[in-house]
Protein backbone atom coordinates (compact mmCIF):
# COMPACT_ATOMS: atom_id res chain seq x y z
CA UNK A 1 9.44 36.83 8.81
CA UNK A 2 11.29 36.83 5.57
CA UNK A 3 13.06 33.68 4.09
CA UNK A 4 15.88 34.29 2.62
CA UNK A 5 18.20 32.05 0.50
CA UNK A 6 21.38 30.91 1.63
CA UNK A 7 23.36 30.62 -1.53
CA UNK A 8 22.25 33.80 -3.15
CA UNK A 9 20.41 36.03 -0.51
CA UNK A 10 17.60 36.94 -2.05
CA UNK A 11 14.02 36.30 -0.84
CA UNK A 12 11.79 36.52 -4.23
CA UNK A 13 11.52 33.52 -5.49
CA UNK A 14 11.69 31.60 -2.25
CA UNK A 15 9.27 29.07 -1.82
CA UNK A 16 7.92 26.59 0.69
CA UNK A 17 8.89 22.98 -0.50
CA UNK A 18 5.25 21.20 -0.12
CA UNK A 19 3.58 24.53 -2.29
CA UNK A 20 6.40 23.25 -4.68
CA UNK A 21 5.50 19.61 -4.44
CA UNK A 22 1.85 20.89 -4.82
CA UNK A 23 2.49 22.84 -8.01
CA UNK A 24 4.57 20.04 -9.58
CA UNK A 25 1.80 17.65 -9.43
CA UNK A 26 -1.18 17.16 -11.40
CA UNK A 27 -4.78 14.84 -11.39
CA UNK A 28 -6.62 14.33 -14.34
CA UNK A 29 -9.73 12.10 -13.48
CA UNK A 30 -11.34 11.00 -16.36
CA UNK A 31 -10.46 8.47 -19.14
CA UNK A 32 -7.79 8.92 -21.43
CA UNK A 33 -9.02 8.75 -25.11
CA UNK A 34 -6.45 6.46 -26.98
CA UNK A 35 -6.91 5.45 -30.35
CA UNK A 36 -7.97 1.76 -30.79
CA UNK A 37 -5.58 0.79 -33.29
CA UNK A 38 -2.17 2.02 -33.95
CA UNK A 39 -2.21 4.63 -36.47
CA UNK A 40 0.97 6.14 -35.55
CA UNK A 41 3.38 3.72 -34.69
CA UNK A 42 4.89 5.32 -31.45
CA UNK A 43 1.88 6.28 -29.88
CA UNK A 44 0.78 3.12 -27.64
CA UNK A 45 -2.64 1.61 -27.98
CA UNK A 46 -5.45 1.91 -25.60
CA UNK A 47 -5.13 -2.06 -25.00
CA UNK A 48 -1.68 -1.55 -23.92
CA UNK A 49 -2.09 1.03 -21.85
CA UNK A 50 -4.86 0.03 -19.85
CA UNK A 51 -7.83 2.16 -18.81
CA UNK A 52 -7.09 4.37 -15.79
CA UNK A 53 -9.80 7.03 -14.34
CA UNK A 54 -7.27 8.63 -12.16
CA UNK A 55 -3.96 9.80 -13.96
CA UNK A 56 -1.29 11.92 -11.34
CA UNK A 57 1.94 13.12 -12.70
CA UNK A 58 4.69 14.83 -11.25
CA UNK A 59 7.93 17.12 -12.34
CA UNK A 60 11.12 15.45 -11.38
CA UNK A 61 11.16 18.55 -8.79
CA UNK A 62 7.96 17.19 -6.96
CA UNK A 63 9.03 13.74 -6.66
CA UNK A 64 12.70 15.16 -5.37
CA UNK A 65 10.55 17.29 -2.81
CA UNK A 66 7.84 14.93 -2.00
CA UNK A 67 7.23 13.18 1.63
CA UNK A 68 8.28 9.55 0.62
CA UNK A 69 5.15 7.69 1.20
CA UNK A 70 4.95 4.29 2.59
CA UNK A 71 5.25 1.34 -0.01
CA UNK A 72 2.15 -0.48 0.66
CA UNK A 73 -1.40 0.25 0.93
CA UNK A 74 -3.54 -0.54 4.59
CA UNK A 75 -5.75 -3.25 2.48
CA UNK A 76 -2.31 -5.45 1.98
CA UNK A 77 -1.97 -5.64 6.14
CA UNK A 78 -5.28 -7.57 6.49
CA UNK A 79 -4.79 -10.06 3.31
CA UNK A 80 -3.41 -12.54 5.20
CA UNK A 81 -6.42 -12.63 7.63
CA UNK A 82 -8.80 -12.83 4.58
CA UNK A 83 -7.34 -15.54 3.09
CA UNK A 84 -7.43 -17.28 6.25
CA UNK A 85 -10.76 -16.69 6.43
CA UNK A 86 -11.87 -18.02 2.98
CA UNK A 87 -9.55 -20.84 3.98
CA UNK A 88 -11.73 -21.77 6.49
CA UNK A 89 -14.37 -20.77 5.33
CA UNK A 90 -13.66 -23.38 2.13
CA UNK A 91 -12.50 -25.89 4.47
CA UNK A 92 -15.56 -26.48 6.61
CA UNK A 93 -17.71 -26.45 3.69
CA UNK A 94 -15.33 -29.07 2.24
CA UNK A 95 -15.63 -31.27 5.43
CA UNK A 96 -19.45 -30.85 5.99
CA UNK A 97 -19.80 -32.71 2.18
CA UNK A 98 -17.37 -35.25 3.31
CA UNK A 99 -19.37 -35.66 6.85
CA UNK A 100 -22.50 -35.96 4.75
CA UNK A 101 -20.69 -39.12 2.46
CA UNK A 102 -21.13 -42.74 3.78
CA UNK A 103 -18.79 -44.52 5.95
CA UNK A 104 -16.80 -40.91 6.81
CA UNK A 105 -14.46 -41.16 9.48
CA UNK A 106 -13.58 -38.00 11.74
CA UNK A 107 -10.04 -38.20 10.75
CA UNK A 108 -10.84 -38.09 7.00
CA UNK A 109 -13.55 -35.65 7.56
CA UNK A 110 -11.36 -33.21 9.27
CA UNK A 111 -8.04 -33.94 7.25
CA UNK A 112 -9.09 -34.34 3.84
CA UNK A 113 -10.08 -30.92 3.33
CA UNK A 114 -6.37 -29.85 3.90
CA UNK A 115 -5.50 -31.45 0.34
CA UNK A 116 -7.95 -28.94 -1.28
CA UNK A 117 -7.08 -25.68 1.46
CA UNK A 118 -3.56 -26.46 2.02
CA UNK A 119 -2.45 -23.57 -0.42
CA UNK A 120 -4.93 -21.01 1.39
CA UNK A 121 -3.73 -21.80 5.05
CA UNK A 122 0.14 -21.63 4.17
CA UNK A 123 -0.12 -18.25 2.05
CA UNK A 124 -2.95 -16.91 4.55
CA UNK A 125 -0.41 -17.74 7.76
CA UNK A 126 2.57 -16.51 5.64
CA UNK A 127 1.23 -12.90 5.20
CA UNK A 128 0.14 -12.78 8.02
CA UNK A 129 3.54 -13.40 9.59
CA UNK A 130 4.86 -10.75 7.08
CA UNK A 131 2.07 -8.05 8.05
CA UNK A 132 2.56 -8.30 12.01
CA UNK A 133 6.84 -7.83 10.89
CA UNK A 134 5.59 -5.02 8.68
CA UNK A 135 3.15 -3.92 11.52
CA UNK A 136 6.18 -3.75 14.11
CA UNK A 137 8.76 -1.94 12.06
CA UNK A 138 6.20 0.88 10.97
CA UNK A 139 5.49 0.94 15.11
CA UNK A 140 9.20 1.19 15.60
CA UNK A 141 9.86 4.07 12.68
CA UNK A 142 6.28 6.36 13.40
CA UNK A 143 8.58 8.45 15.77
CA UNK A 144 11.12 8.90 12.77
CA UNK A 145 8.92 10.13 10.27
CA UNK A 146 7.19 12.47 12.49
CA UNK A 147 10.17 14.18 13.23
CA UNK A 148 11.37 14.06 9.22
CA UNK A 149 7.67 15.26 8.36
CA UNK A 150 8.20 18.34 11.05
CA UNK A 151 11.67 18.93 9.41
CA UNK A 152 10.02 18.62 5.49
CA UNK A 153 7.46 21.21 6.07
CA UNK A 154 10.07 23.60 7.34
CA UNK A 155 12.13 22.99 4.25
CA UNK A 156 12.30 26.27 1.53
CA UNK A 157 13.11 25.75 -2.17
CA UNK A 158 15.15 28.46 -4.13
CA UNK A 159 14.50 27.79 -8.01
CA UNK A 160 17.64 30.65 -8.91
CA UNK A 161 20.10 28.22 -7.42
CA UNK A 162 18.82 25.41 -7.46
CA UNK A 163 18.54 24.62 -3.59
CA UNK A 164 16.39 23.38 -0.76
CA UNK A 165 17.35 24.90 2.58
CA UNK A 166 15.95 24.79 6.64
CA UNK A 167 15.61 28.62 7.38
CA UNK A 168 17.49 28.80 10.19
CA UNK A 169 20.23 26.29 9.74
CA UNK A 170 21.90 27.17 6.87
CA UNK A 171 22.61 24.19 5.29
CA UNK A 172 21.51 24.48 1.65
CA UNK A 173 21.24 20.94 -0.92
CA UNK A 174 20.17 19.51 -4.16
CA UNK A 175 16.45 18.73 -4.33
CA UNK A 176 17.52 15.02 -4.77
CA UNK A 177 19.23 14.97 -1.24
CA UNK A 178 15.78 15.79 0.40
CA UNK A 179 14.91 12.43 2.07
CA UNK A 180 18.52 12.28 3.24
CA UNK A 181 18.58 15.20 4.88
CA UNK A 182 14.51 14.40 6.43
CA UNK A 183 15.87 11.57 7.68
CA UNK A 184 18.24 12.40 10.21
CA UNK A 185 21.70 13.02 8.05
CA UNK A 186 22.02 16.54 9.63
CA UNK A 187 22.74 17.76 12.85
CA UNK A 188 19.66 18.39 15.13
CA UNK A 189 19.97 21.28 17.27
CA UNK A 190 18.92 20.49 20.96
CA UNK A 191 17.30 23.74 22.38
């Protein structure tokens, strides 16, 4: 089957939006040789920059096109649960060295540590409040961006005019418009 645009009719330079995401992004693994010192006063220095083994970059095209990806890595979920756990972990150790001290209480033994974990337990419980809010939203939306992931692989990209179009539907739109039109802000056709 044939794609052809809707704006101009033509199929040859059709092309399917994530082999135009694809094409418009680049790796380069490997360090990036920066001179130490400034010798040219708008290049930055290697200090300022930072040393990065993994470099992507993308044409303003790709990013248009791309699948928006999720604003937080997995690790960031489970923080809160390690930083309960060194809490703890800090706190017990704490209170076995006060056990161990003369004329130790059980109130002081099990309180005292609190002055030294305090921070640990109130950032540990507060991500973990934020993660299982997090965890419940991304529940709620999975449906969503299956359905907008189904509609972005459909999606075609003319480069003549300029357009990203659902064979099919005949809508056509700016490559900026992508996620809005992913996302539900079209008409979906019950069959």
């Amino acid at each position: 089957m044939e794609v052809t645009c809707p704006v101009c009719s033509q199929s040859d330079q059709v092309s399917a939006v994530p082999g135009v995401v694809a094409a418009g992004t680049t790796y380069r693994i490997g360090r990036a040789r920066m001179a130490a010192t400034r010798d040219i006063v708008d290049l930055p220095t290697a200090a300022s920059l930072g040393a990065s083994k993994h470099l992507m970059s993308r044409t303003q095209l790709a990013v248009w096109l791309s699948f928006p990806s999720r604003h937080y890595t997995a690790w960031t979920r489970n923080q809160g649960y390690i930083l309960l756990g060194v809490a703890a972990l800090v706190h017990l150790v704490t209170a076995l060295v006060i056990a161990m001290g003369k004329d130790a209480n059980w109130t002081e033994v099990l309180l005292a540590p609190f002055c030294l974990t305090g921070l640990f337990w109130g950032f540990g419980l507060l991500f973990v409040l934020g993660s299982y809010g997090a965890r419940k939203r991304d529940t709620a939306e999975a449906p969503a961006r299956v359905q907008a992931l189904a509609v972005w692989e459909k999606l075609c990209y003319c480069p003549r005019d300029n357009v990203v179009f659902e064979p099919g539907v005949g809508v056509s739109f700016h490559p900026s418009e992508t996620r809005e039109y992913i996302f539900g802000f079209r008409q979906t056709r019950t069959t």
